[in-house]
Protein backbone atom coordinates (compact mmCIF):
# COMPACT_ATOMS: atom_id res chain seq x y z
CA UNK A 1 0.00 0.00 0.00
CA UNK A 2 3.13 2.27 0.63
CA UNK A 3 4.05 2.38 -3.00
CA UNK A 4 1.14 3.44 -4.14
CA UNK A 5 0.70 6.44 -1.40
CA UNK A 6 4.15 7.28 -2.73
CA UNK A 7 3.54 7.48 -5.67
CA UNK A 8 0.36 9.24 -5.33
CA UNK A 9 2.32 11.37 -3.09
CA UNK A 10 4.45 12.66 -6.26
CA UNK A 11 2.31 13.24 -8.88
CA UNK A 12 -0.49 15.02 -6.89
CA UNK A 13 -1.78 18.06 -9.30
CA UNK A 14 -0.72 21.18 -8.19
CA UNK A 15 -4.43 22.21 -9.14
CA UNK A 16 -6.11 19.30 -6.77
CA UNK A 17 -4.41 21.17 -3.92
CA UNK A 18 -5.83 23.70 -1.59
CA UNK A 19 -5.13 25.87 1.43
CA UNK A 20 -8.15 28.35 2.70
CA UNK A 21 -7.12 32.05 3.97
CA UNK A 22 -7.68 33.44 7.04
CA UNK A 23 -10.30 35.10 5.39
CA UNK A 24 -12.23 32.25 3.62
CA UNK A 25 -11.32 32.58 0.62
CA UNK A 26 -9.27 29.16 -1.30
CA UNK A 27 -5.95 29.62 -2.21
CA UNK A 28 -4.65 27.55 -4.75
CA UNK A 29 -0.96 27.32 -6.65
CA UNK A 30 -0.27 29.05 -9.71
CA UNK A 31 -1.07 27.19 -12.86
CA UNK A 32 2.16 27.63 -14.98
CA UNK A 33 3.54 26.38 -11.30
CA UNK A 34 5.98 22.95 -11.69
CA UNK A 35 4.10 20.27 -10.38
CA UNK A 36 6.59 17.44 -10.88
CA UNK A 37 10.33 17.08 -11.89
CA UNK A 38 11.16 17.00 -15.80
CA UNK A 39 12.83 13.93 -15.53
CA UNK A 40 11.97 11.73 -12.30
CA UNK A 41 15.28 9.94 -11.43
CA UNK A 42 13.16 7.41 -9.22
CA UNK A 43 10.14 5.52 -10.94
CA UNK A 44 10.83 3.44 -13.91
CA UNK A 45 13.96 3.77 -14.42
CA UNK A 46 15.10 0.75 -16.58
CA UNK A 47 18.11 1.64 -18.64
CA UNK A 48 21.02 1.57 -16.45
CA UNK A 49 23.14 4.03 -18.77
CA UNK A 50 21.00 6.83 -18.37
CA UNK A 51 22.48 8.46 -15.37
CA UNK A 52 25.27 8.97 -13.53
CA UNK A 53 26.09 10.14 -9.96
CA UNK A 54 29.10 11.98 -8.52
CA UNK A 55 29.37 12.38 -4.53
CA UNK A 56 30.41 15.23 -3.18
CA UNK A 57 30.74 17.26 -0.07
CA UNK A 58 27.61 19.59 1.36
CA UNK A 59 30.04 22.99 0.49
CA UNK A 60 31.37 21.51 -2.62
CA UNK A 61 27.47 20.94 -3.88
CA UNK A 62 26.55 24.31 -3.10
CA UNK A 63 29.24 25.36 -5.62
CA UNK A 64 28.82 23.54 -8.35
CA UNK A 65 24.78 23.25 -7.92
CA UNK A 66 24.59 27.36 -8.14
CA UNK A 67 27.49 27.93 -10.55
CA UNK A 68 25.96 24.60 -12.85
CA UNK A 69 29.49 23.74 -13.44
CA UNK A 70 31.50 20.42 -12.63
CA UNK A 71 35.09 20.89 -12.09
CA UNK A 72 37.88 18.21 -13.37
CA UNK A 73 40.03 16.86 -11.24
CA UNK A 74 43.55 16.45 -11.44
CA UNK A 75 44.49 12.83 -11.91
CA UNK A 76 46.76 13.24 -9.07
CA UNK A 77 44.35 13.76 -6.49
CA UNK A 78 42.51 10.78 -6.78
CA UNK A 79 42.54 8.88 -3.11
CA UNK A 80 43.91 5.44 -5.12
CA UNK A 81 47.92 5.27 -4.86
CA UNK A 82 47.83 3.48 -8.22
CA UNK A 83 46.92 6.99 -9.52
CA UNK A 84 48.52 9.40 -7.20
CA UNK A 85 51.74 8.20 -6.57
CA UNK A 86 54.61 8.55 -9.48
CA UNK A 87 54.33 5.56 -11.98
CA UNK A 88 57.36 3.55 -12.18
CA UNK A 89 58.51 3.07 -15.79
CA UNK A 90 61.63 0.54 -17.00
CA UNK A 91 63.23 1.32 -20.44
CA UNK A 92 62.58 -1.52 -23.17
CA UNK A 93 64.37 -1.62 -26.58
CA UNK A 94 63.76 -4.30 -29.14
CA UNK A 95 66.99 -3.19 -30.88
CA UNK A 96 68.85 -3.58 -27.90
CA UNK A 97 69.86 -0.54 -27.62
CA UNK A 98 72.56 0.12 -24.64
CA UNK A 99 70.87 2.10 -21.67
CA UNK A 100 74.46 3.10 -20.37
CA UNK A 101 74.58 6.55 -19.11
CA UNK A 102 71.22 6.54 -19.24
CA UNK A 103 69.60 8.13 -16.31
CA UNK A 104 66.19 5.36 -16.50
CA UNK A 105 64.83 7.09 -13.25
CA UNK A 106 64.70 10.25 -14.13
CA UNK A 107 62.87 9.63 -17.40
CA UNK A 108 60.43 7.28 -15.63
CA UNK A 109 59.28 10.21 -13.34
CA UNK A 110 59.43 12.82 -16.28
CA UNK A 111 57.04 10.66 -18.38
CA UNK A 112 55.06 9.55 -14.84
CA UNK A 113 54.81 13.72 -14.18
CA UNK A 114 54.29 14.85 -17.43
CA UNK A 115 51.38 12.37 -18.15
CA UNK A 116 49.60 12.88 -15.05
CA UNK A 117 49.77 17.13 -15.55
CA UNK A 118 47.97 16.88 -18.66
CA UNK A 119 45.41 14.89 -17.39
CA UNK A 120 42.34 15.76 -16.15
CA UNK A 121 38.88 13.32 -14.83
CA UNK A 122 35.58 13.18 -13.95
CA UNK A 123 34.89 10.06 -11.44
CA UNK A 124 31.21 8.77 -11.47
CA UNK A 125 29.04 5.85 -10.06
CA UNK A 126 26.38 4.15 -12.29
CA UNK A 127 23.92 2.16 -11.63
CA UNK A 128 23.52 -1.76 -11.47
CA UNK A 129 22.90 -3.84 -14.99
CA UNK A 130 19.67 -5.73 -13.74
CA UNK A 131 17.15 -2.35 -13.34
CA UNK A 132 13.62 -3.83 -13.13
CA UNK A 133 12.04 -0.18 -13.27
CA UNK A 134 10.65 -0.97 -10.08
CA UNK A 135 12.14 2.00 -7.57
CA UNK A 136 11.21 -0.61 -4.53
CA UNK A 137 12.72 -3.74 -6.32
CA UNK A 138 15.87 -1.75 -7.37
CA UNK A 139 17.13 -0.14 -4.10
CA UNK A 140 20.52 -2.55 -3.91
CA UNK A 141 21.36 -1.59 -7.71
CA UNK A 142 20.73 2.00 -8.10
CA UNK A 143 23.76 4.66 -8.07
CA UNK A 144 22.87 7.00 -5.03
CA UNK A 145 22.33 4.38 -2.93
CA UNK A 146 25.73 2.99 -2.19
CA UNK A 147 26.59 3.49 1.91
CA UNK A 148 30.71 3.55 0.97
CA UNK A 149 30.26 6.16 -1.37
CA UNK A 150 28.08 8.36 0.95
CA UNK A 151 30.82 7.50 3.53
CA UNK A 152 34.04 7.97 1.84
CA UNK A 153 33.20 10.92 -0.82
CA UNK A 154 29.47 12.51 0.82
CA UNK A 155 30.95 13.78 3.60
CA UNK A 156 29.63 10.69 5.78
CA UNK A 157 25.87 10.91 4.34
CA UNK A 158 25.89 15.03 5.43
CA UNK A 159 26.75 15.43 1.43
CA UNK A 160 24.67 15.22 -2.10
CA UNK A 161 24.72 13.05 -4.65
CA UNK A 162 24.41 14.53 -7.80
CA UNK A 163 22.49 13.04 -10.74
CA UNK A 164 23.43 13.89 -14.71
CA UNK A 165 22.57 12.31 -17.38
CA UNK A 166 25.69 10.74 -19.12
CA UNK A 167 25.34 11.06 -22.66
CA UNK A 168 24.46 14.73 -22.45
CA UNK A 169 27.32 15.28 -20.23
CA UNK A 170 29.79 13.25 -22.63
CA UNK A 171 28.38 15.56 -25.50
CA UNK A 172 28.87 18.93 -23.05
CA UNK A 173 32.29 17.42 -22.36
CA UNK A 174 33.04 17.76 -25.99
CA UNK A 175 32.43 21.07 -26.28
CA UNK A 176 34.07 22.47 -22.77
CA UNK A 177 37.57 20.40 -23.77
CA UNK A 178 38.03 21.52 -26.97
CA UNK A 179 42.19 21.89 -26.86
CA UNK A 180 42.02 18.07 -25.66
CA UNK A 181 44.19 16.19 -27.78
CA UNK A 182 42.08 12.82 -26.34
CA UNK A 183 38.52 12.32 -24.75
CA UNK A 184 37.72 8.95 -23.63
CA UNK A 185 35.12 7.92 -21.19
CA UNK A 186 33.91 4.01 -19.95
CA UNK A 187 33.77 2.11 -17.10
CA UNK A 188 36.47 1.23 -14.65
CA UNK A 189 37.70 -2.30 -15.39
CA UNK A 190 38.48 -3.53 -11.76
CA UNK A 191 41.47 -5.83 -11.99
CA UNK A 192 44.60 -7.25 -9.57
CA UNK A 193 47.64 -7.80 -10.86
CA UNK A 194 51.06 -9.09 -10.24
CA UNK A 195 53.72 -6.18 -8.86
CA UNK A 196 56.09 -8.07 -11.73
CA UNK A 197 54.80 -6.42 -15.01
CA UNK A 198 55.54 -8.53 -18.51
CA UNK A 199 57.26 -7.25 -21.09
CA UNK A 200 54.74 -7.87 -23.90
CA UNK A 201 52.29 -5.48 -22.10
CA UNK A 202 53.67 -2.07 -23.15
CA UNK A 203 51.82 0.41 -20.53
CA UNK A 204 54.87 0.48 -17.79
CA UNK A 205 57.66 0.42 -20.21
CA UNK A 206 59.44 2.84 -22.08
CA UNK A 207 59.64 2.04 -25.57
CA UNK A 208 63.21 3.32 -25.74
CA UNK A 209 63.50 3.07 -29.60
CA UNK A 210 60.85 5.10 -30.28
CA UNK A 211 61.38 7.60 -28.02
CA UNK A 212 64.62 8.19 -29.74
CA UNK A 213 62.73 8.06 -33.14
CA UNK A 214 60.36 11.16 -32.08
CA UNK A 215 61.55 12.79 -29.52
CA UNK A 216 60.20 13.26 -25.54
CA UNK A 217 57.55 15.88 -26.46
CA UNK A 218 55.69 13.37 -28.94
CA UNK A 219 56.71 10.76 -27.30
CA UNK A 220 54.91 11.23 -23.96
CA UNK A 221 51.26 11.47 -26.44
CA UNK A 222 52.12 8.32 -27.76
CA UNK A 223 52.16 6.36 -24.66
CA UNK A 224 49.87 7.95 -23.22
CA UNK A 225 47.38 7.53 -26.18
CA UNK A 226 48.55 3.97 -26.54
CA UNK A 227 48.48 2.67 -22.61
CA UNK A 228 45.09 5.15 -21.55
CA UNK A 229 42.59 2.67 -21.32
CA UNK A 230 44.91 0.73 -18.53
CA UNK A 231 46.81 3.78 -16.93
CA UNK A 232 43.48 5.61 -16.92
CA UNK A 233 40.82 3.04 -16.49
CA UNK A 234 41.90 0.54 -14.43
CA UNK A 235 42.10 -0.19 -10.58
CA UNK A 236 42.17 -2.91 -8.18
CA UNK A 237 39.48 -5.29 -7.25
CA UNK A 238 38.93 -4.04 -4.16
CA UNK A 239 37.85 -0.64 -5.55
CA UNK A 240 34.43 -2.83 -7.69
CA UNK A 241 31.85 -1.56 -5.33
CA UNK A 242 32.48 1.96 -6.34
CA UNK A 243 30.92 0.58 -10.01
CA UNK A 244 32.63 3.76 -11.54
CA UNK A 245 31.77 5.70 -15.11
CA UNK A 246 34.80 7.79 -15.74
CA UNK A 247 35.53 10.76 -18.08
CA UNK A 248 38.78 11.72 -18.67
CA UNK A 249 40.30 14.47 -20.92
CA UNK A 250 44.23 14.95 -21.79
CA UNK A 251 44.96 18.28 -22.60
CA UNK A 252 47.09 20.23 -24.99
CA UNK A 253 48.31 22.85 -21.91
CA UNK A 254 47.27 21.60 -18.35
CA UNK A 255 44.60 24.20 -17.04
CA UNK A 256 41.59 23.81 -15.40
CA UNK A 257 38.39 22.50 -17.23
CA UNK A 258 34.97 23.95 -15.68
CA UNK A 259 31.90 21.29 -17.43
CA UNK A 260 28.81 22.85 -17.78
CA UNK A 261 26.22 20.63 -16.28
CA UNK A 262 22.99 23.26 -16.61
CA UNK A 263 21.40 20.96 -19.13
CA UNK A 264 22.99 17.58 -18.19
CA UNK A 265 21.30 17.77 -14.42
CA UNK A 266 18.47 15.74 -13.76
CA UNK A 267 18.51 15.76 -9.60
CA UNK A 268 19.83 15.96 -6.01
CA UNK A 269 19.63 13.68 -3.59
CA UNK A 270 20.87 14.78 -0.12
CA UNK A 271 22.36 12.35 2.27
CA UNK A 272 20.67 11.14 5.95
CA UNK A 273 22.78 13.54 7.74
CA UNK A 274 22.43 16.41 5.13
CA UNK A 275 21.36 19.81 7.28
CA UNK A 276 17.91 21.05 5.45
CA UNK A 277 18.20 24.56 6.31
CA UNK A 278 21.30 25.49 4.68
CA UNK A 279 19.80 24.16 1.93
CA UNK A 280 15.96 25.19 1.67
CA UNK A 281 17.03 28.11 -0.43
CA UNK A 282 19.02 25.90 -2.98
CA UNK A 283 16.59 23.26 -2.65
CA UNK A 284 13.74 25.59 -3.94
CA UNK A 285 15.75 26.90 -6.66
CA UNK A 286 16.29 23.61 -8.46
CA UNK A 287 12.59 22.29 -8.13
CA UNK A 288 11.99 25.46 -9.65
CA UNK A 289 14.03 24.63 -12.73
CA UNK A 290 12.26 21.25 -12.46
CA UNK A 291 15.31 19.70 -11.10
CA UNK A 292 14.31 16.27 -9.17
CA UNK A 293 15.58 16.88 -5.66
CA UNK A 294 14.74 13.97 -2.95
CA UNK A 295 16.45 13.35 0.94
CA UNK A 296 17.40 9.64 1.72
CA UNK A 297 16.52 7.98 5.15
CA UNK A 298 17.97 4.85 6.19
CA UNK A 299 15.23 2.59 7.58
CA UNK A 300 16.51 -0.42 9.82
CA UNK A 301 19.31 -2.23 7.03
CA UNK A 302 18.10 -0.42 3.90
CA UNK A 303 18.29 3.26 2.28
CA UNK A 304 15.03 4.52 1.34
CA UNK A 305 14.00 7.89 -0.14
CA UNK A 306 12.53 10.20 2.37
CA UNK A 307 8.83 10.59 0.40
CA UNK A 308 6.95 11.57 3.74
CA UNK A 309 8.97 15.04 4.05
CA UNK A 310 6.83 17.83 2.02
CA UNK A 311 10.32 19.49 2.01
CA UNK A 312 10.26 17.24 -1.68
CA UNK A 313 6.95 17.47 -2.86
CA UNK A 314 6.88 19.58 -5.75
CA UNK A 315 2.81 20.60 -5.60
CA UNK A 316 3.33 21.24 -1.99
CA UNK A 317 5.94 23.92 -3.29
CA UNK A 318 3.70 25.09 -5.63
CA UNK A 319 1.07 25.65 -2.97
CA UNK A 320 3.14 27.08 -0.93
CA UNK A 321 4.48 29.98 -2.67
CA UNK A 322 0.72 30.50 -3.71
CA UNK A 323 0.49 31.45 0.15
CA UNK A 324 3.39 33.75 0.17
CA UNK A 325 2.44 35.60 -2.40
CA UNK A 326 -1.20 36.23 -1.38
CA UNK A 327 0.12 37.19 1.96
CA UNK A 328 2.87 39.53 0.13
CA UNK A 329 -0.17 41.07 -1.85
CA UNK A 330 -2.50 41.20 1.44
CA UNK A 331 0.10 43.26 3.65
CA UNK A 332 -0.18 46.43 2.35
CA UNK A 333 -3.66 46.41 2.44
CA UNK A 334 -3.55 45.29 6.04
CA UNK A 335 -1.45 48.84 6.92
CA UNK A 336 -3.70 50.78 5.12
């Protein structure tokens, strides 16, 4: 019976909904008013692809919800050491070329450095492959409701988790990284390997011979271009739960790379711990753009979305600022 209530809940008609003045008279919400999100990131939702979610801090939100921008990261500040420490490179030559006087470390950490400046991501979750539609069925599989991730990168469930969709974002990507000389995105392949690394895979060595062929400054593109999809797109098994989507851009000139997300965001959902009122004002704002916004509540075991708080409902918000504005229009009337 809950599902249905809920359901009802959302999709009320902002014109089926009343409130009666203190002088008699019915007060109802504005009929150009939003009564429900454009894109409801909740029901029916059967095509895993669609979306994708990025945690983030309660402050860092706030920025890049009102400035509808996504900052990328620098590769280097990713929390996994496979990605933030210096890559260890060891020279290779099939002609057998003779590494005397050849200072292999400090080429290993110029390429390692050089790489990693030029680099720039956008880390994701996604949601699970087996979506039913059902938003009651699908609670273990969907993308904002993963307890590590609310942990470890939503400031311990007091953050957001924001919702884009991916393919608009990819295509918005395009556009914003224009001077990158490679744009790849996919998902992390999650993978453990041996500390020993083969010589027929080509990602941690320096092919010597062709770096003397063209030179460091092509050279680095090359390998980079070459080895990306492991350097770039691989970690550890222990990292699978995270089920990450990543974007990542290589640029001509390191600089910073501001995404614009304003038509690539479909919604917000704020964590158990989130603190409403610093974030009634921002809260408004987005439902007002149509922007699904929704808390989450942890009941017993399981995460569940916080439908009985009218904080979410978008007719309720409609009705609402029905009220203030007849009261607005009222007061002067009142001093006179």
């Amino acid at each position: 019976m809950e599902t249905l209530s809920v359901q009802a809940l959302l999709l009320i008609p902002a014109q089926n909904m009343r409130a009666v003045g203190p002088d008699g008279v019915t007060i109802a919400p504005d009929p150009s008013a939003r009564i429900a999100p454009d894109v409801n990131v909740i029901m029916n939702v059967t095509d895993a692809n669609r979306f994708i979610y990025h945690y983030t801090s309660l402050n860092t939100a706030k920025k890049i919800l009102n400035g509808l921008s996504l900052r990328m990261g620098e590769f280097q500040g990713t929390n996994d050491p496979k990605e933030s420490k210096e890559w260890h490179f060891d020279l290779l030559s099939k002609n057998h070329a003779d590494f005397r006087g050849i200072d292999a470390g400090k080429l290993s950490s110029e390429l390692s450095d050089t790489i990693k400046r030029h680099a720039r991501v956008l880390c994701f979750c996604k949601d699970g492959q087996e979506l039913t539609g059902s938003h009651l069925a699908d609670v273990s599989l969907r993308g904002h409701f993963k307890a590590r991730m609310w942990a470890q990168y939503g400031g311990n469930h007091t953050g957001v988790c924001i919702v884009l969709d991916r393919n608009k974002l990819l295509e918005r990507l395009k556009r914003d990284c224009g001077d990158a000389w490679l744009l790849s995105s996919g998902e992390i392949t999650y993978r453990n390997r041996s500390v020993t690394a083969k010589q027929d895979e080509y990602d941690y060595f320096i092919d010597y011979d062709a770096l003397r062929t063209v030179g460091f400054e092509r050279y680095w593109m090359v390998h980079a271009r070459r080895c990306h999809q492991r350097l770039f797109f691989e970690k550890a098994l222990d990292w699978r739960d995270e089920c990450e989507f990543r974007a990542l851009a290589l640029l001509q000139k390191p600089r910073e790379v501001f995404v614009d997300i304003q038509d690539c965001l479909c919604g917000v959902f704020l964590g158990e711990r989130c603190n409403l009122s610093e974030v009634d004002g921002l809260i408004e704002a987005l439902m007002e753009r149509g922007i699904h916004v929704m808390g989450l509540s942890w009941r017993n075991c399981t995460p569940w979305y916080d439908f009985r708080n009218q904080t979410y409902n978008f007719s309720a918000r409609a009705l609402e600022q029905a009220i203030r504005k007849r009261e607005a229009q009222e007061e002067p009337q009142q001093r006179q």
